[in-house]
PDB file of N, CA and C in Angstrom:
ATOM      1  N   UNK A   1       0.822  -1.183   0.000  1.00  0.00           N
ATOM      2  CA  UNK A   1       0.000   0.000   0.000  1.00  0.00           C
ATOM      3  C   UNK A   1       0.870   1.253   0.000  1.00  0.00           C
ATOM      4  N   UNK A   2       2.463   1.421   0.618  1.00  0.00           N
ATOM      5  CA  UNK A   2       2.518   2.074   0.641  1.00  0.00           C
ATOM      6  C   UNK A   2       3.278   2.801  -0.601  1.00  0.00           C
ATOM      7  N   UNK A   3       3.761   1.322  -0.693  1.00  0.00           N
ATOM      8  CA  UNK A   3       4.786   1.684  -2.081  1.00  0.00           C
ATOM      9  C   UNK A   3       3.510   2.151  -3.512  1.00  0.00           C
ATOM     10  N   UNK A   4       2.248   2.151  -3.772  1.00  0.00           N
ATOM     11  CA  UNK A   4       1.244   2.479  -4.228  1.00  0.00           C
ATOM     12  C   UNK A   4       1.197   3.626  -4.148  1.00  0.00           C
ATOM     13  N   UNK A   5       1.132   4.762  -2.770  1.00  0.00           N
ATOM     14  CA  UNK A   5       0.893   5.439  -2.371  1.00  0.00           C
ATOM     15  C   UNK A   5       2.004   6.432  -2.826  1.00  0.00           C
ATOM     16  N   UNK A   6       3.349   6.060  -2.740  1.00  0.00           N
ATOM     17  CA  UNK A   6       4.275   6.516  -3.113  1.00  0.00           C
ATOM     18  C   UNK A   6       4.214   6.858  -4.560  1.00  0.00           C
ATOM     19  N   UNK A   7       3.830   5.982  -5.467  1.00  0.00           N
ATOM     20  CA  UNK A   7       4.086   6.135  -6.693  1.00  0.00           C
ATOM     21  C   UNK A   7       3.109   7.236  -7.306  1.00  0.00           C
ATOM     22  N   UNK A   8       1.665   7.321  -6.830  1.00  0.00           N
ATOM     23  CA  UNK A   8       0.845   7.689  -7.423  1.00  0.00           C
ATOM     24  C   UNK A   8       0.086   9.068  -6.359  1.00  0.00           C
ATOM     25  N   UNK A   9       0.752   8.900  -5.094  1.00  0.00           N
ATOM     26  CA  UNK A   9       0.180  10.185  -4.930  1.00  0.00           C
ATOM     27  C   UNK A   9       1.742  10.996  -4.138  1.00  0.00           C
ATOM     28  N   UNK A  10       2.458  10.854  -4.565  1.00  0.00           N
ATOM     29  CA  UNK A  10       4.169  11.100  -3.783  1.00  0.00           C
ATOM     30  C   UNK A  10       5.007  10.713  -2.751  1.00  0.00           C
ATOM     31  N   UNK A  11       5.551  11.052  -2.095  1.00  0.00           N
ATOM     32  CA  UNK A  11       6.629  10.823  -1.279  1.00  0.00           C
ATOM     33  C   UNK A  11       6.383  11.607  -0.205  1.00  0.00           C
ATOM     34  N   UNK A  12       6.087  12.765  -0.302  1.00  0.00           N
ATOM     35  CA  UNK A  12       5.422  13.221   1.099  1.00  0.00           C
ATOM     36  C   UNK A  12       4.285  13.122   1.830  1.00  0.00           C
ATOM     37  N   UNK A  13       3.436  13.035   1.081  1.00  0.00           N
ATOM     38  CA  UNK A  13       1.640  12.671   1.376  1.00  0.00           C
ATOM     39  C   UNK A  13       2.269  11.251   1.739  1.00  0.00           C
ATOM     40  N   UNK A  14       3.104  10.112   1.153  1.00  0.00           N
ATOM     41  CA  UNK A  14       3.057   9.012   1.501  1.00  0.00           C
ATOM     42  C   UNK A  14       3.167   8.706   3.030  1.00  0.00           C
ATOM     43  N   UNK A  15       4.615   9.307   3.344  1.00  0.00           N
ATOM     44  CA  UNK A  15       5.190   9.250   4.616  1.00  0.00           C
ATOM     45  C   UNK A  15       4.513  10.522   5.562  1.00  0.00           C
ATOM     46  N   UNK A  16       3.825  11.079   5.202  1.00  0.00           N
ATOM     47  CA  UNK A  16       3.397  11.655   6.314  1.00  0.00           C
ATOM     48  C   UNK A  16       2.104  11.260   6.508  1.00  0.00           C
ATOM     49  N   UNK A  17       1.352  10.439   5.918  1.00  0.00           N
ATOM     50  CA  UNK A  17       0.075   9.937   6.468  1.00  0.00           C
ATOM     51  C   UNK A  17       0.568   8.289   7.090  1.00  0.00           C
ATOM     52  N   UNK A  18       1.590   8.150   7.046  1.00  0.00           N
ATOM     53  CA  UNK A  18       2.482   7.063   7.842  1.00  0.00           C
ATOM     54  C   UNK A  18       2.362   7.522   8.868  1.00  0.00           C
ATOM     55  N   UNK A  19       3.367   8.328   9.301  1.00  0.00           N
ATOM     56  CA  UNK A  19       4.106   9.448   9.950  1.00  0.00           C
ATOM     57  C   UNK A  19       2.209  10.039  11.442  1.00  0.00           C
ATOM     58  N   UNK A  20       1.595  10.220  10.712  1.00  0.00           N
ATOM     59  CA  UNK A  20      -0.158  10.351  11.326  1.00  0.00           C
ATOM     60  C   UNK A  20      -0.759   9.272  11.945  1.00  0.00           C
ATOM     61  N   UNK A  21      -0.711   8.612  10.983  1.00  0.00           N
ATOM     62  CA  UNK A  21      -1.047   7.178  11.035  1.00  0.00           C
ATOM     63  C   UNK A  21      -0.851   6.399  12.169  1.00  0.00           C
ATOM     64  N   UNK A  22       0.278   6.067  12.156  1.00  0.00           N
ATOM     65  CA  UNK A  22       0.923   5.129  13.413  1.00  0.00           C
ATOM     66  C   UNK A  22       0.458   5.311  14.956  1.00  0.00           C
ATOM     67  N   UNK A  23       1.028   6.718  15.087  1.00  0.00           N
ATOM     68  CA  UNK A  23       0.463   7.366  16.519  1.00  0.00           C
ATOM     69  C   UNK A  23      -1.458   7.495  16.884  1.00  0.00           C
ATOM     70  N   UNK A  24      -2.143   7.552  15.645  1.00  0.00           N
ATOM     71  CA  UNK A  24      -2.630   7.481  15.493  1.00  0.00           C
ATOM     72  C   UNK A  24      -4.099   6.216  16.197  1.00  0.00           C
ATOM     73  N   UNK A  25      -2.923   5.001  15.517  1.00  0.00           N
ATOM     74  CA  UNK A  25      -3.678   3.667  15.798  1.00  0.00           C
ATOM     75  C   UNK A  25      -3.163   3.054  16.950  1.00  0.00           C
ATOM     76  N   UNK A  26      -2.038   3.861  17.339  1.00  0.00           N
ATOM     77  CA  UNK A  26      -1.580   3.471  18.782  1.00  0.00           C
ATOM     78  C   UNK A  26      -2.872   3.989  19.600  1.00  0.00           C
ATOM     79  N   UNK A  27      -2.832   5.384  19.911  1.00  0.00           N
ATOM     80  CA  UNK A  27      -3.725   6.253  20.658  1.00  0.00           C
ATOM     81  C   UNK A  27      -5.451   5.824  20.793  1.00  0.00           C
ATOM     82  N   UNK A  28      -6.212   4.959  19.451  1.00  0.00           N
ATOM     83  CA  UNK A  28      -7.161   4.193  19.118  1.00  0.00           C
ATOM     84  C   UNK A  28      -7.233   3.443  20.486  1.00  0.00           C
ATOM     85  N   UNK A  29      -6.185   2.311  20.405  1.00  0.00           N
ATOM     86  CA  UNK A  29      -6.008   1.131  21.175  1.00  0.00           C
ATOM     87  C   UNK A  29      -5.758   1.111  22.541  1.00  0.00           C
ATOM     88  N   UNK A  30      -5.504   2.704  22.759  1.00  0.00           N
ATOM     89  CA  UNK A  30      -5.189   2.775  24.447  1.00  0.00           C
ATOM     90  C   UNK A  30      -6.801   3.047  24.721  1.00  0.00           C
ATOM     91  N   UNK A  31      -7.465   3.937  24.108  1.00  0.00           N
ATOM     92  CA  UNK A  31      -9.264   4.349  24.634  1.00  0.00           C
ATOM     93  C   UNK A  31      -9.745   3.641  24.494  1.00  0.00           C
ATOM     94  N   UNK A  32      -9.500   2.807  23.287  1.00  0.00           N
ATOM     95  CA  UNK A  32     -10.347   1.301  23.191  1.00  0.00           C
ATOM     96  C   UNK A  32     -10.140   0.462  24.377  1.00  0.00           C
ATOM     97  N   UNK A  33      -8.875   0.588  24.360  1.00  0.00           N
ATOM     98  CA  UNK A  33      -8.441  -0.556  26.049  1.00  0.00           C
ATOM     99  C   UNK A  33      -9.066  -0.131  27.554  1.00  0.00           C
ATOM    100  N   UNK A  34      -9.128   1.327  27.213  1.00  0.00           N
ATOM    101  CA  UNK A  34      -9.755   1.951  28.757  1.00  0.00           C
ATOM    102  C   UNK A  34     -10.814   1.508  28.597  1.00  0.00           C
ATOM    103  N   UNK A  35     -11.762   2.039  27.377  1.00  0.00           N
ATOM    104  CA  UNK A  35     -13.302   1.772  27.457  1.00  0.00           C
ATOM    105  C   UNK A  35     -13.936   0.061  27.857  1.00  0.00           C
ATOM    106  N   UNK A  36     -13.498  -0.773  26.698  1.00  0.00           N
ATOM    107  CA  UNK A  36     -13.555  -1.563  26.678  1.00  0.00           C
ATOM    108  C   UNK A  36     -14.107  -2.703  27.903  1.00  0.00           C
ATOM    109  N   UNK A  37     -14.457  -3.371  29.007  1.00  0.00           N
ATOM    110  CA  UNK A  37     -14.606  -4.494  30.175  1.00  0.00           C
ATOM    111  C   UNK A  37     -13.880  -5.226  30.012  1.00  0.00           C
ATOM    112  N   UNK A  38     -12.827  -5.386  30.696  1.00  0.00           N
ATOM    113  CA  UNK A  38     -11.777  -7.176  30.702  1.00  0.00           C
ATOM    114  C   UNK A  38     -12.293  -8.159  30.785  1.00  0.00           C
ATOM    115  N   UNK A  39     -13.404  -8.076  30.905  1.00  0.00           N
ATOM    116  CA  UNK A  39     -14.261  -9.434  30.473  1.00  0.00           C
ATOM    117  C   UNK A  39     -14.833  -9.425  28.796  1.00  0.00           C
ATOM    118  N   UNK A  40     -14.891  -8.904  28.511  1.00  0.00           N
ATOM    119  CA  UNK A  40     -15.633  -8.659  26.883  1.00  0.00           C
ATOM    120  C   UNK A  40     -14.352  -8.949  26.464  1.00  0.00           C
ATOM    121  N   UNK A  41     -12.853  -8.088  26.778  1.00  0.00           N
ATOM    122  CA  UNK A  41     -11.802  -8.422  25.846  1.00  0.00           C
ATOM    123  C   UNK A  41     -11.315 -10.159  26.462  1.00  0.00           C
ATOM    124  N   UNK A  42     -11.515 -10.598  27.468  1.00  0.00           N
ATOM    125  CA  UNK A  42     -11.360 -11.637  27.808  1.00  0.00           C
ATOM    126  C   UNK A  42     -12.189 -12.910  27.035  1.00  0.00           C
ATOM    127  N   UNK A  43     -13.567 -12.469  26.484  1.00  0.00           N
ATOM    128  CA  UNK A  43     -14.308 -13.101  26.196  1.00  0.00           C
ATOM    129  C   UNK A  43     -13.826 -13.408  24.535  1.00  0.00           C
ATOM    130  N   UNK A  44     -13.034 -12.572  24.247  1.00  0.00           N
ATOM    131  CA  UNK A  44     -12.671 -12.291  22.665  1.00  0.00           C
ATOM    132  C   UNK A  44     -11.504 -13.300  22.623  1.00  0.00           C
ATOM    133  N   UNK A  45     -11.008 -13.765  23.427  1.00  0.00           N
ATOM    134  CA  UNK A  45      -9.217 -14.385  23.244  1.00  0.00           C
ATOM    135  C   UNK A  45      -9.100 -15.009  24.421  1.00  0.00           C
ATOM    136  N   UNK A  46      -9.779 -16.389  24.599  1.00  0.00           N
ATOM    137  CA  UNK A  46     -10.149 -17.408  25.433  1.00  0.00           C
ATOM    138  C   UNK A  46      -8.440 -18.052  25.367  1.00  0.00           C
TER     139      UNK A  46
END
């Protein structure tokens, strides 16, 4: 995808929606983890 991304929409838009991105889906997974019940995520991955 990214090498796609690179070719057809550049080199900076590429790496900087990387660059967004990442921190991004980190920051997701911590509110998801707060919100979430340890039993529901428990219930997911027996």
């Amino acid at each position: 995808m990214l090498l796609f991304e690179i070719q057809s929409l550049g080199t900076a838009f590429a790496l900087t929606r990387l660059i967004v991105n990442v921190p991004g889906i980190i920051i997701l997974a911590r509110i998801l983890e707060k919100l979430v019940p340890k039993k529901d995520i428990h219930a997911l991955y027996p």
